[in-house]
PDB file of N, CA and C in Angstrom:
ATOM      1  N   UNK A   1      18.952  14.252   0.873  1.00  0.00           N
ATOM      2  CA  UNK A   1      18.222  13.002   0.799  1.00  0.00           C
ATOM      3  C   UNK A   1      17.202  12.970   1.931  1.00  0.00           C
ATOM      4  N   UNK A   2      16.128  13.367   1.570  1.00  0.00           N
ATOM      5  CA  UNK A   2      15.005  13.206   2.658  1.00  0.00           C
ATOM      6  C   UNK A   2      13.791  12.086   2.279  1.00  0.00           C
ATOM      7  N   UNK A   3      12.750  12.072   3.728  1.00  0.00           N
ATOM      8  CA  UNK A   3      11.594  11.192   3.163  1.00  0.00           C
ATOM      9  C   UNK A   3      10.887  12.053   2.060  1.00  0.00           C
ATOM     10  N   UNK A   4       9.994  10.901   1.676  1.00  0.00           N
ATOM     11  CA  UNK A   4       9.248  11.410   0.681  1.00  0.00           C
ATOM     12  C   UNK A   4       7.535  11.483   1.318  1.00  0.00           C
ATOM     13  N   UNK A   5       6.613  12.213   0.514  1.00  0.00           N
ATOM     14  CA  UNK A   5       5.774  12.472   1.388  1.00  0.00           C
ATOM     15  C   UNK A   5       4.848  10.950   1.605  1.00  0.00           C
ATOM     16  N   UNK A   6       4.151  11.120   2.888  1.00  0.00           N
ATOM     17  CA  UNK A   6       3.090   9.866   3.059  1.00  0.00           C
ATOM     18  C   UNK A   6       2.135  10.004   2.368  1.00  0.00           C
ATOM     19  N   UNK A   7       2.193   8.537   1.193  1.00  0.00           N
ATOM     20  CA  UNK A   7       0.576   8.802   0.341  1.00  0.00           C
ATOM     21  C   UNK A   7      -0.200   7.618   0.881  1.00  0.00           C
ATOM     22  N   UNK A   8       0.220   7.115   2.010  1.00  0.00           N
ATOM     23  CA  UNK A   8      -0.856   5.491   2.433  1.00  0.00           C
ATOM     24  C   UNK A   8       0.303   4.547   1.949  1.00  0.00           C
ATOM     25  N   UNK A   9      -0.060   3.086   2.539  1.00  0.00           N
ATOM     26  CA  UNK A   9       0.548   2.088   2.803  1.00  0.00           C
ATOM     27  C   UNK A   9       1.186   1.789   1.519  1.00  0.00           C
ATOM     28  N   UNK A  10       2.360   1.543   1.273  1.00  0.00           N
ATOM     29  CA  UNK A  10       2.769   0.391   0.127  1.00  0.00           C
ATOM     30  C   UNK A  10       3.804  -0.239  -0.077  1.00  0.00           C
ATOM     31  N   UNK A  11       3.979  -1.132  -0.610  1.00  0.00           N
ATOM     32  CA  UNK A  11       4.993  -1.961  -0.787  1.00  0.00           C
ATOM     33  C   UNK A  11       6.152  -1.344  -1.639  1.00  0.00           C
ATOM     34  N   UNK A  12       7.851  -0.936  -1.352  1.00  0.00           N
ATOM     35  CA  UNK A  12       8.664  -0.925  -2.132  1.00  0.00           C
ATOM     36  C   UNK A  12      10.057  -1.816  -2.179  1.00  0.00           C
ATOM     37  N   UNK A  13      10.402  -1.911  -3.106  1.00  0.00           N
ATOM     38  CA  UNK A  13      11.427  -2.635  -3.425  1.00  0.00           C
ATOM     39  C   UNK A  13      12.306  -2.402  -5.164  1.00  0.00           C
ATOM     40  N   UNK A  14      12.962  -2.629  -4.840  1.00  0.00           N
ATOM     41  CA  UNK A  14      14.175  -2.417  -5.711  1.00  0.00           C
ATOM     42  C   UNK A  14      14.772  -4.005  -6.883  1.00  0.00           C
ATOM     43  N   UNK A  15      14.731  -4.009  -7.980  1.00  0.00           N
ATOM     44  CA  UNK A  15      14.735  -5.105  -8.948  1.00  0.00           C
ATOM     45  C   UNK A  15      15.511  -4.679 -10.022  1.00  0.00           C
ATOM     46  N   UNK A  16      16.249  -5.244 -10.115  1.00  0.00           N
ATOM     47  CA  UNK A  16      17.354  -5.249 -11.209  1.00  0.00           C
ATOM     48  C   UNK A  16      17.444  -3.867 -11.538  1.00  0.00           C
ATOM     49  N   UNK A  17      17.775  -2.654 -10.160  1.00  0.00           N
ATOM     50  CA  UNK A  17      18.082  -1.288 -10.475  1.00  0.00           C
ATOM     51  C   UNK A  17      16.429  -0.504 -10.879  1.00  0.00           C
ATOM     52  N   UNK A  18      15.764  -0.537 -10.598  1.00  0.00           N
ATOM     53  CA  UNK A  18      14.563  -0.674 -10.736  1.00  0.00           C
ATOM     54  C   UNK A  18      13.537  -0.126  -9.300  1.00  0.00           C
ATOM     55  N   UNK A  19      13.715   0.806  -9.203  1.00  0.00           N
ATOM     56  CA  UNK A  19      12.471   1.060  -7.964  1.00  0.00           C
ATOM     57  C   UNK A  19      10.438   0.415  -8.188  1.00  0.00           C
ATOM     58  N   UNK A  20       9.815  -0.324  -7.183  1.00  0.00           N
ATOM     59  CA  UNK A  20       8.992  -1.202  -7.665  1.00  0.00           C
ATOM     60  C   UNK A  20       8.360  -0.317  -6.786  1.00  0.00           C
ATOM     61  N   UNK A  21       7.184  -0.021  -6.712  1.00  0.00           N
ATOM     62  CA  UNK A  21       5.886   0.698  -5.305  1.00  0.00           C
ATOM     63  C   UNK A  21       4.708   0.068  -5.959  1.00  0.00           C
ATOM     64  N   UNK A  22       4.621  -0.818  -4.835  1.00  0.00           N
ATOM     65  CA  UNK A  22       2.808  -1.700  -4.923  1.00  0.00           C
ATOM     66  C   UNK A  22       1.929  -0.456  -4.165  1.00  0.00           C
ATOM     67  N   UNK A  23       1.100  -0.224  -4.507  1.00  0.00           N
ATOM     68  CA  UNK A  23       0.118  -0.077  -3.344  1.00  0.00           C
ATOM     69  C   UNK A  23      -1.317  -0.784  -3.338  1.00  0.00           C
ATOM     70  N   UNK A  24      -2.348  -0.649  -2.513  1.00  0.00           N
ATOM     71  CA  UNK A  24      -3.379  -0.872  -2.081  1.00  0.00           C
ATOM     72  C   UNK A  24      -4.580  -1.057  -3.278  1.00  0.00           C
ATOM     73  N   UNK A  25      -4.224   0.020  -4.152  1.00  0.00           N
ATOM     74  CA  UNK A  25      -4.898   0.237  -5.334  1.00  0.00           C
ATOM     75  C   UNK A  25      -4.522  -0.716  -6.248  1.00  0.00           C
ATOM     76  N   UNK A  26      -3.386  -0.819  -6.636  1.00  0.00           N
ATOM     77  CA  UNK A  26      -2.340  -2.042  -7.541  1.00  0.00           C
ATOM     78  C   UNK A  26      -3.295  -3.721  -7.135  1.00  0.00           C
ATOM     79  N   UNK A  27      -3.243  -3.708  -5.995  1.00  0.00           N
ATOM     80  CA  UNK A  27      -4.177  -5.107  -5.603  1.00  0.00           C
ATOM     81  C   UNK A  27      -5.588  -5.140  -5.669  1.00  0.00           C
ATOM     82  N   UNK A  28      -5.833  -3.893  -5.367  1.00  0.00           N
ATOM     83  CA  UNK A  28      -7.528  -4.023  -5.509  1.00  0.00           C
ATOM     84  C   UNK A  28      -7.977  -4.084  -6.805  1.00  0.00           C
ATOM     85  N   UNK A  29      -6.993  -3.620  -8.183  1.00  0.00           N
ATOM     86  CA  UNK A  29      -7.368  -3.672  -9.392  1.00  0.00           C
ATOM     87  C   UNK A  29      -6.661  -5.461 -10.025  1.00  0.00           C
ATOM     88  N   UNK A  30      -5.391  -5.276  -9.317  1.00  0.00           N
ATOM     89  CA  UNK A  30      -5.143  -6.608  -9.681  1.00  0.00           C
ATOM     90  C   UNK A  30      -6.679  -8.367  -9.117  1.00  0.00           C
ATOM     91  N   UNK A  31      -7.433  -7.546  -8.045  1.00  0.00           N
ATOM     92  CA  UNK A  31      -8.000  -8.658  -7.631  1.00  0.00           C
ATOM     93  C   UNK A  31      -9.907  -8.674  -7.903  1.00  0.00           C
ATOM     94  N   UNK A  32     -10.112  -7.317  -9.061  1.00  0.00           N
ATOM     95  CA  UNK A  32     -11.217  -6.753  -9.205  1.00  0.00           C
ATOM     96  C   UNK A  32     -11.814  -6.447  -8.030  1.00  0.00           C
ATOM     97  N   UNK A  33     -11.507  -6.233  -7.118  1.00  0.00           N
ATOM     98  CA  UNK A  33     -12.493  -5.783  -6.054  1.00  0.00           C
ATOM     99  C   UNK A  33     -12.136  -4.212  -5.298  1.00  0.00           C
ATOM    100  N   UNK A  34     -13.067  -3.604  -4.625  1.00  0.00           N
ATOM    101  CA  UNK A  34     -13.153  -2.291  -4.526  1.00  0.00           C
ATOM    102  C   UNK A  34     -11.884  -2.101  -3.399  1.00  0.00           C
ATOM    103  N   UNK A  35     -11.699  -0.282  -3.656  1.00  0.00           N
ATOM    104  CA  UNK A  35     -10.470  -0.219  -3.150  1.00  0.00           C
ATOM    105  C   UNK A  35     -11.080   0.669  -1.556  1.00  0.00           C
ATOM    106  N   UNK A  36     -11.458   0.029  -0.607  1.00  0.00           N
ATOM    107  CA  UNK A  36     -11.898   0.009   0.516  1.00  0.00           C
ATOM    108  C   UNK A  36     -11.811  -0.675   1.823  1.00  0.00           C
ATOM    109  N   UNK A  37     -12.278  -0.410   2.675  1.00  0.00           N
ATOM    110  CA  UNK A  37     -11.950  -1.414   4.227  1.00  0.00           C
ATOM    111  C   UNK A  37     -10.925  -0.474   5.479  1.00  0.00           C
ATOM    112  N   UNK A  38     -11.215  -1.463   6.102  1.00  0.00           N
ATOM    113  CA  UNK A  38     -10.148  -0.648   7.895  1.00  0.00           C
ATOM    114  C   UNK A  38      -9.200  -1.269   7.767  1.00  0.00           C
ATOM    115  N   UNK A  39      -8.295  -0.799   8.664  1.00  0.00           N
ATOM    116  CA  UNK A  39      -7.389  -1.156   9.262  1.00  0.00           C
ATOM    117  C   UNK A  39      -7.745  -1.862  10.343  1.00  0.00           C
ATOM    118  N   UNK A  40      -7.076  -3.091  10.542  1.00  0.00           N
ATOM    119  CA  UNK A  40      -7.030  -3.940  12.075  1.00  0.00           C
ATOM    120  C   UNK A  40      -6.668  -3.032  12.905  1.00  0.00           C
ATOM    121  N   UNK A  41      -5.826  -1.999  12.999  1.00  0.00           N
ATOM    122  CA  UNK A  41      -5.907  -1.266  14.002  1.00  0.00           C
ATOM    123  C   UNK A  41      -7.034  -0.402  14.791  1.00  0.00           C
ATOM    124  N   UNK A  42      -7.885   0.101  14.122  1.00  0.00           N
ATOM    125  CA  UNK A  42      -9.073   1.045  13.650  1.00  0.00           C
ATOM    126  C   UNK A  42      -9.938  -0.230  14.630  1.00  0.00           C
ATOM    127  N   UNK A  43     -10.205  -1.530  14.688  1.00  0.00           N
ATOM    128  CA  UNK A  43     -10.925  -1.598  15.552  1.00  0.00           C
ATOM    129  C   UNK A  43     -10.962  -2.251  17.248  1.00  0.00           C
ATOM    130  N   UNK A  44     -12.034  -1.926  17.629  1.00  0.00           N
ATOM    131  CA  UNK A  44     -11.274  -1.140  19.276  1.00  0.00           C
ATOM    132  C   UNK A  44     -11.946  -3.006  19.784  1.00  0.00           C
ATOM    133  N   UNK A  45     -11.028  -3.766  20.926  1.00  0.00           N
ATOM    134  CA  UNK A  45     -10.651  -4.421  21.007  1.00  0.00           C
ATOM    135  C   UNK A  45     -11.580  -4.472  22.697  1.00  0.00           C
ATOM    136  N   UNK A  46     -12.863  -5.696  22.196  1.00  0.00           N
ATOM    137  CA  UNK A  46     -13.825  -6.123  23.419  1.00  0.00           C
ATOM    138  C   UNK A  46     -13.142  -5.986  25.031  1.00  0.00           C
TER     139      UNK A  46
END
């Protein structure tokens, strides 16, 4: 039982036996808008 590889940020959870994985893409299509932008981390702090 190991990790699985890193494909970028996403949401998982488990539903009535059911493995669920949101990601980044899932919202940007759910919200029509492009699948782009930073991270709050990414910018460097005055």
């Amino acid at each position: 039982m190991g990790l699985s590889a890193f494909n970028g940020t996403v949401i998982k959870f488990v539903l009535a036996g059911l493995e669920i994985t949101i990601s980044r893409a899932h919202f940007a299509k759910l919200l029509d808008v492009k699948d782009q932008g930073k991270r709050i981390a990414d910018y460097k702090s005055e």
